[in-house]
PDB file of N, CA and C in Angstrom:
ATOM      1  N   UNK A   1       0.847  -1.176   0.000  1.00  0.00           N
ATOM      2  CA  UNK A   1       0.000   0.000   0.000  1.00  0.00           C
ATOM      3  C   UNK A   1       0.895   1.242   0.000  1.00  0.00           C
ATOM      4  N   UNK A   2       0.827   2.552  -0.800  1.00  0.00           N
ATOM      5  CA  UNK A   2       1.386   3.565  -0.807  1.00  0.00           C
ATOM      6  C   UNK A   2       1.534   3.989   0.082  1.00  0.00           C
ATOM      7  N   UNK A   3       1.828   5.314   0.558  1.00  0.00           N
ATOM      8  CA  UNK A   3       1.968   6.303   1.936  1.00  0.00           C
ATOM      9  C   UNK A   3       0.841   7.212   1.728  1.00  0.00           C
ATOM     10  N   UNK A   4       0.034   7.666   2.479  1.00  0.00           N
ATOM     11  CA  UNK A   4      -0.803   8.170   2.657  1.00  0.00           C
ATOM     12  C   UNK A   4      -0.654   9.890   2.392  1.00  0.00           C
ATOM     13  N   UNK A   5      -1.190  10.595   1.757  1.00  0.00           N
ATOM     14  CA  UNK A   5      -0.520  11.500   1.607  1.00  0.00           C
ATOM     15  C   UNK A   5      -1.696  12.882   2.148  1.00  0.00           C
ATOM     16  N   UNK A   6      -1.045  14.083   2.669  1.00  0.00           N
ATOM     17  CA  UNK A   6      -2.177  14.732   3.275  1.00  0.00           C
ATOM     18  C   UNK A   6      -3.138  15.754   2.657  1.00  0.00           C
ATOM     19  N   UNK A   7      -3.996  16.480   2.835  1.00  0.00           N
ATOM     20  CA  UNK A   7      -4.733  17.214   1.757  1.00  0.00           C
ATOM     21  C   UNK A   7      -3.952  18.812   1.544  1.00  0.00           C
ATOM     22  N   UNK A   8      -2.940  18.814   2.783  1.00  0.00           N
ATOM     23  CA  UNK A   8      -2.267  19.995   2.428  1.00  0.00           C
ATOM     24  C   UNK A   8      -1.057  19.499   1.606  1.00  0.00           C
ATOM     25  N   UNK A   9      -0.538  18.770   1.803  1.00  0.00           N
ATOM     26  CA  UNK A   9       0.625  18.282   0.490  1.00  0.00           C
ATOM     27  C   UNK A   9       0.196  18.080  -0.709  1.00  0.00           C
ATOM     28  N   UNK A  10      -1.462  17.774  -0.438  1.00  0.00           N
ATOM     29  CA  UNK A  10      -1.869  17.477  -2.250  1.00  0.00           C
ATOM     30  C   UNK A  10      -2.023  19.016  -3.020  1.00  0.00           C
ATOM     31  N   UNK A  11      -2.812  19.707  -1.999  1.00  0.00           N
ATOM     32  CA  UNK A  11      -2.564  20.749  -2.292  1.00  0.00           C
ATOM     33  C   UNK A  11      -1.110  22.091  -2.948  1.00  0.00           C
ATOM     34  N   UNK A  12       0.085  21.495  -1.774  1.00  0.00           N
ATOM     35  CA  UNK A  12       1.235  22.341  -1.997  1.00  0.00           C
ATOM     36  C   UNK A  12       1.712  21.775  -3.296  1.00  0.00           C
ATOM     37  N   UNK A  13       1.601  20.482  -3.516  1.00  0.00           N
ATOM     38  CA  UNK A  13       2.025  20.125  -4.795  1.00  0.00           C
ATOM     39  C   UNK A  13       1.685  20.476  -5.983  1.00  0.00           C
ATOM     40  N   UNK A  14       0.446  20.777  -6.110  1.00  0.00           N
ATOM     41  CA  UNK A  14      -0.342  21.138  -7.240  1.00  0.00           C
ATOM     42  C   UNK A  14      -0.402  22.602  -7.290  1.00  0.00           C
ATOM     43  N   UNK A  15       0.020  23.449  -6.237  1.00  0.00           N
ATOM     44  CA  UNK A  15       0.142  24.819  -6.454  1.00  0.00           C
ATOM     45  C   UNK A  15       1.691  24.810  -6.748  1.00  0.00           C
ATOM     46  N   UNK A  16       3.086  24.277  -6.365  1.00  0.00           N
ATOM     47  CA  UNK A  16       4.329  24.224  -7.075  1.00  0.00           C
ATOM     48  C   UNK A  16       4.337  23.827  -8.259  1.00  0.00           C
ATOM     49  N   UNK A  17       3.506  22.292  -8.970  1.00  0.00           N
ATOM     50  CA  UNK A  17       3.420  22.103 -10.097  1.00  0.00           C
ATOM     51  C   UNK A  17       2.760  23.071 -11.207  1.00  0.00           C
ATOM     52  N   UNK A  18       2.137  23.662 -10.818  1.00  0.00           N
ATOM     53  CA  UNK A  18       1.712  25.317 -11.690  1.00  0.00           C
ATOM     54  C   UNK A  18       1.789  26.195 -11.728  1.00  0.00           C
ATOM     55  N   UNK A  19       2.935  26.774 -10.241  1.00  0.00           N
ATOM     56  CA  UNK A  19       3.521  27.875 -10.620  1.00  0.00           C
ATOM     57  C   UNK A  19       5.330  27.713 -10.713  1.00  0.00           C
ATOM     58  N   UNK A  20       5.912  26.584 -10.325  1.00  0.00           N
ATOM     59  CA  UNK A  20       7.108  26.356  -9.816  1.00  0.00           C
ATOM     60  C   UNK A  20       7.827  26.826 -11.415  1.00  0.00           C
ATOM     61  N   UNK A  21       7.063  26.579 -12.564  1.00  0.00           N
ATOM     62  CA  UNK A  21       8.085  26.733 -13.847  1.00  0.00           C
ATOM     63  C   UNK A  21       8.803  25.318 -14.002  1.00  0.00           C
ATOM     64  N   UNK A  22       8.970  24.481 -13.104  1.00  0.00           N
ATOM     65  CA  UNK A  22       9.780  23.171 -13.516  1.00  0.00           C
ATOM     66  C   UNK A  22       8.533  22.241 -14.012  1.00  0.00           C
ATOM     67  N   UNK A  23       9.161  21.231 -14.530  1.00  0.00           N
ATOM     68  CA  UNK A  23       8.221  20.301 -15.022  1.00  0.00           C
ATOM     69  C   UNK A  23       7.742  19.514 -14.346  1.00  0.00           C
ATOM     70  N   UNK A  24       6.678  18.527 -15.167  1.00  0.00           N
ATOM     71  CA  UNK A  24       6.385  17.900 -13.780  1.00  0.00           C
ATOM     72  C   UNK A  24       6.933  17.019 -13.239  1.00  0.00           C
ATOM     73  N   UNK A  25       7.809  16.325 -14.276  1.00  0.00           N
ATOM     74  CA  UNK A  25       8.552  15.470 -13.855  1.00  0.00           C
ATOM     75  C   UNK A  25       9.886  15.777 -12.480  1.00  0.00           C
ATOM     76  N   UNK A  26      10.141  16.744 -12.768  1.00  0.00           N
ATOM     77  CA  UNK A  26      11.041  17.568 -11.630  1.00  0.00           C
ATOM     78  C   UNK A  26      10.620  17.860 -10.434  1.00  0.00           C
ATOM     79  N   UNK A  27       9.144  18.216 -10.030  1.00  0.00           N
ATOM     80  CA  UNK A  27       8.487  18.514  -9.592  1.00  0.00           C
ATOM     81  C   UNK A  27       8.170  17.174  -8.339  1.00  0.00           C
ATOM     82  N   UNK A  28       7.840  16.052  -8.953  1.00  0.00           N
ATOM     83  CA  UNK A  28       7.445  14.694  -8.636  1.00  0.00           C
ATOM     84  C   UNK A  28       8.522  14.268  -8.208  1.00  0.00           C
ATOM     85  N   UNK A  29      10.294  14.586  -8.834  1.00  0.00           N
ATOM     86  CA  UNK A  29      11.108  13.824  -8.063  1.00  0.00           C
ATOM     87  C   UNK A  29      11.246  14.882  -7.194  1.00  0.00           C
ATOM     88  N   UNK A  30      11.401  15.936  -6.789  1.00  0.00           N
ATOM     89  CA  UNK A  30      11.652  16.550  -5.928  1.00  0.00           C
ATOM     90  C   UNK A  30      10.350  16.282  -5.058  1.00  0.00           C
ATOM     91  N   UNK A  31       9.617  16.336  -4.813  1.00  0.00           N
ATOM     92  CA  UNK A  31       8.424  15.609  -3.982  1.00  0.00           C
ATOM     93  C   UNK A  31       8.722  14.332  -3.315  1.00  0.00           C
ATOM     94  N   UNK A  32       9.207  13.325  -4.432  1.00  0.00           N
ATOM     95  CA  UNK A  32       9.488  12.023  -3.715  1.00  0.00           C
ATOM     96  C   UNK A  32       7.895  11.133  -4.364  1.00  0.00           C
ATOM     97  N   UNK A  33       7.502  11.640  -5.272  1.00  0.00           N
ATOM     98  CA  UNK A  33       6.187  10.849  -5.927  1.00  0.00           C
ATOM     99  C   UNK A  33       6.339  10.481  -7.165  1.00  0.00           C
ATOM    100  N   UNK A  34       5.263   9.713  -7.530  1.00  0.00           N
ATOM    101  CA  UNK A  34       5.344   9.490  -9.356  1.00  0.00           C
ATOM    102  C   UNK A  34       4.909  10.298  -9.919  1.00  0.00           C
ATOM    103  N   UNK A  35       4.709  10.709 -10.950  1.00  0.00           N
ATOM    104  CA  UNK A  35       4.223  11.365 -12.260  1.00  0.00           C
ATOM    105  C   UNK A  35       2.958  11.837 -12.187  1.00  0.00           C
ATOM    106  N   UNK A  36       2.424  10.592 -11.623  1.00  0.00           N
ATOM    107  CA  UNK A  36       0.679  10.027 -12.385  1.00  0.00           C
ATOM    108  C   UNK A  36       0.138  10.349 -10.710  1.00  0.00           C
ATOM    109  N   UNK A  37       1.066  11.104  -9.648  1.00  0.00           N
ATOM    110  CA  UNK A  37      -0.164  11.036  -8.274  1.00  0.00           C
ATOM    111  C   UNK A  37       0.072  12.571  -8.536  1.00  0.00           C
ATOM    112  N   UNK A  38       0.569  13.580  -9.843  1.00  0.00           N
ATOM    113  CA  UNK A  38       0.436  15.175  -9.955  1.00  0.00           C
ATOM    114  C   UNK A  38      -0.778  15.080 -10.284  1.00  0.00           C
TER     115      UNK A  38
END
C-alpha cells in the first residue's frame, strides 16, 4: 500500500506544479512521488 498522503501536500504540490516553472517530472522527483499522483 502507498503512503498516505495529506490534503495539504496534495494541495502544496499542485500549487508548485503550476507555478514552480519546472516540469512535472522535476516537480514529482523533488516531492518524492510518481508522475501520475500530480
Amino acid at each position: 500500500m502507498g503512503l498516505k498522503r495529506t490534503d495539504e501536500f496534495r494541495k502544496d504540490a499542485v500549487r508548485i506544479a503550476l507555478t514552480s516553472g519546472l516540469t512535472r517530472k522535476q516537480v514529482a522527483d523533488d516531492l518524492g512521488v510518481g508522475m501520475s499522483t500530480l
